[in-house]
Protein backbone atom coordinates (compact mmCIF):
# COMPACT_ATOMS: atom_id res chain seq x y z
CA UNK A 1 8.68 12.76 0.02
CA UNK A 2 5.69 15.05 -0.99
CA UNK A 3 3.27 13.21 -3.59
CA UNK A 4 2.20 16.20 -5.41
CA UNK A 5 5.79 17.00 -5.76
CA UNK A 6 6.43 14.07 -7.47
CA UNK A 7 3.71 14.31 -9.60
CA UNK A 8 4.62 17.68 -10.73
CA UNK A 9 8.04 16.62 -11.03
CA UNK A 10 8.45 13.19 -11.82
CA UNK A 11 4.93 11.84 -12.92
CA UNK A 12 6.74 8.38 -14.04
CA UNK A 13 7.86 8.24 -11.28
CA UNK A 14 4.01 7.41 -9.92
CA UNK A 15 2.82 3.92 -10.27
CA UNK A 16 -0.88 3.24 -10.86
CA UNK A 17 -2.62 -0.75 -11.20
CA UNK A 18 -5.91 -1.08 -11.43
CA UNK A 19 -7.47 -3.47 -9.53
CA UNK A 20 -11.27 -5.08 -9.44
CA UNK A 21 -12.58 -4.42 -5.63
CA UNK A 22 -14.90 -7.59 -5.75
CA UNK A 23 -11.67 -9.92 -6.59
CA UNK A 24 -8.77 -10.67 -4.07
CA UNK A 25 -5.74 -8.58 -5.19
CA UNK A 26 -3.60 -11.46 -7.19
CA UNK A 27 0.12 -11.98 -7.12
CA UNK A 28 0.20 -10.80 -10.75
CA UNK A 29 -1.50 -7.31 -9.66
CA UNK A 30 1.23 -6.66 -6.43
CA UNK A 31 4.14 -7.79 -8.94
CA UNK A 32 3.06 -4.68 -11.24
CA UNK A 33 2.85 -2.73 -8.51
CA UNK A 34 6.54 -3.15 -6.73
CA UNK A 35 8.05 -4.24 -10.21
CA UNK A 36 10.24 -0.88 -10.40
CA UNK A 37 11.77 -1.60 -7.38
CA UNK A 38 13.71 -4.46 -8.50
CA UNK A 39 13.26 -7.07 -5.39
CA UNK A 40 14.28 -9.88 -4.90
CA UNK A 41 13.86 -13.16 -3.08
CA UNK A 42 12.33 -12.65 0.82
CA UNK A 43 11.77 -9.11 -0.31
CA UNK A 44 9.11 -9.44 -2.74
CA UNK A 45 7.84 -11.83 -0.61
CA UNK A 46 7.43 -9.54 2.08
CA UNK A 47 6.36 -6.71 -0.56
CA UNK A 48 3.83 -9.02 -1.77
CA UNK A 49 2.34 -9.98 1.29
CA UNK A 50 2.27 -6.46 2.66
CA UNK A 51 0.10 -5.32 -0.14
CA UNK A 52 -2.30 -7.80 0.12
CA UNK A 53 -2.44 -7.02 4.23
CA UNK A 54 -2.96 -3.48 3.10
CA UNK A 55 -5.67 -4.31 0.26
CA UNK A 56 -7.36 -6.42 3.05
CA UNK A 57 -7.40 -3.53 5.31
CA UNK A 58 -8.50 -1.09 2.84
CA UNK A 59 -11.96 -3.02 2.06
CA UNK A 60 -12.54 -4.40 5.45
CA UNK A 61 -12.83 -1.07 7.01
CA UNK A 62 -13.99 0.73 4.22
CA UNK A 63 -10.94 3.05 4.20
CA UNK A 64 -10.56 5.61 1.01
CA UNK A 65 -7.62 6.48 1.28
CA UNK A 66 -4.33 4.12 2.03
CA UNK A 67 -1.18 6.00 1.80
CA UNK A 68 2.13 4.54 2.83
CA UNK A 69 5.09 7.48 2.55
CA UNK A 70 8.00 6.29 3.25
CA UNK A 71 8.16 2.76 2.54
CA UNK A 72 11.61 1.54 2.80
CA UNK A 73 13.88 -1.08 2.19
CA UNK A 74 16.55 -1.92 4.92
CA UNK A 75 20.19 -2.45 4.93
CA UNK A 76 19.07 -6.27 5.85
CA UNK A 77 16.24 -6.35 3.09
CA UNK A 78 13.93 -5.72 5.28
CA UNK A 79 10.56 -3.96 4.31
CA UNK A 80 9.28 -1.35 6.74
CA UNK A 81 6.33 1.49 6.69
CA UNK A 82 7.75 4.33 8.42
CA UNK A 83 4.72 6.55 8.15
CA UNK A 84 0.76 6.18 7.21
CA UNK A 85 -2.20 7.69 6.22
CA UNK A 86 -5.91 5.90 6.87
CA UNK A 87 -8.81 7.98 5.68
CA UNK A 88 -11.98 6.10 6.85
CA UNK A 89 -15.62 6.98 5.54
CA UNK A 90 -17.16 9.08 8.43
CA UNK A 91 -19.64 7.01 9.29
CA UNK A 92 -16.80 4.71 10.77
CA UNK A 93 -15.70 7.16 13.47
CA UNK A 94 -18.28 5.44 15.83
CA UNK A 95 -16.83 1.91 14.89
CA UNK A 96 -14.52 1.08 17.75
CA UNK A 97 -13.60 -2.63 16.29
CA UNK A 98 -11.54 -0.77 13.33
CA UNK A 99 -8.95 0.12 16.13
CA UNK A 100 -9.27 -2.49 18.08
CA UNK A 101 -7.89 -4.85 15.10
């Protein structure tokens, strides 16, 4: 699915939660985040937990940009990142560690 198509095309479609970078990312702030998708049980869970694994990565390799498209849901309710985008700050290109994790 292309982003800016969405955007042009369904904007409310486009979900956007602020979130302080010197806090942890709280249950509260994930819930807003994957509230339109109606999960339940193991699900969020997994939703939940998945965000904050991605919020974690996102500050400790001081990434700026994070995109996950698709994200999908299983037939067993299973949660699953089919495709990613990392945009690092150049300066990081040298830092071997960040792929090593």
């Amino acid at each position: 699915m292309d982003i800016e198509e969405v955007a042009r095309n369904n904007p409310e479609k486009i979900i956007t939660t602020k979130i302080n970078l010197n806090e942890d990312i709280s249950n509260n702030d994930c819930e807003e985040i994957i509230k339109i998708f109606n999960l339940k049980d193991n699900s969020k869970l997994e939703a939940i937990s998945l965000i904050k694994s991605i919020y974690k990565m996102f500050l400790s390799t001081d990434a700026s940009l994070v995109e996950i498209n698709p994200l999908i849901l299983t037939q067993d309710k299973k949660i699953v990142c089919l495709d990613a985008k990392i945009n690092f700050d150049e300066i990081h290109y040298l830092d071997i560690q960040i792929f090593l994790n």
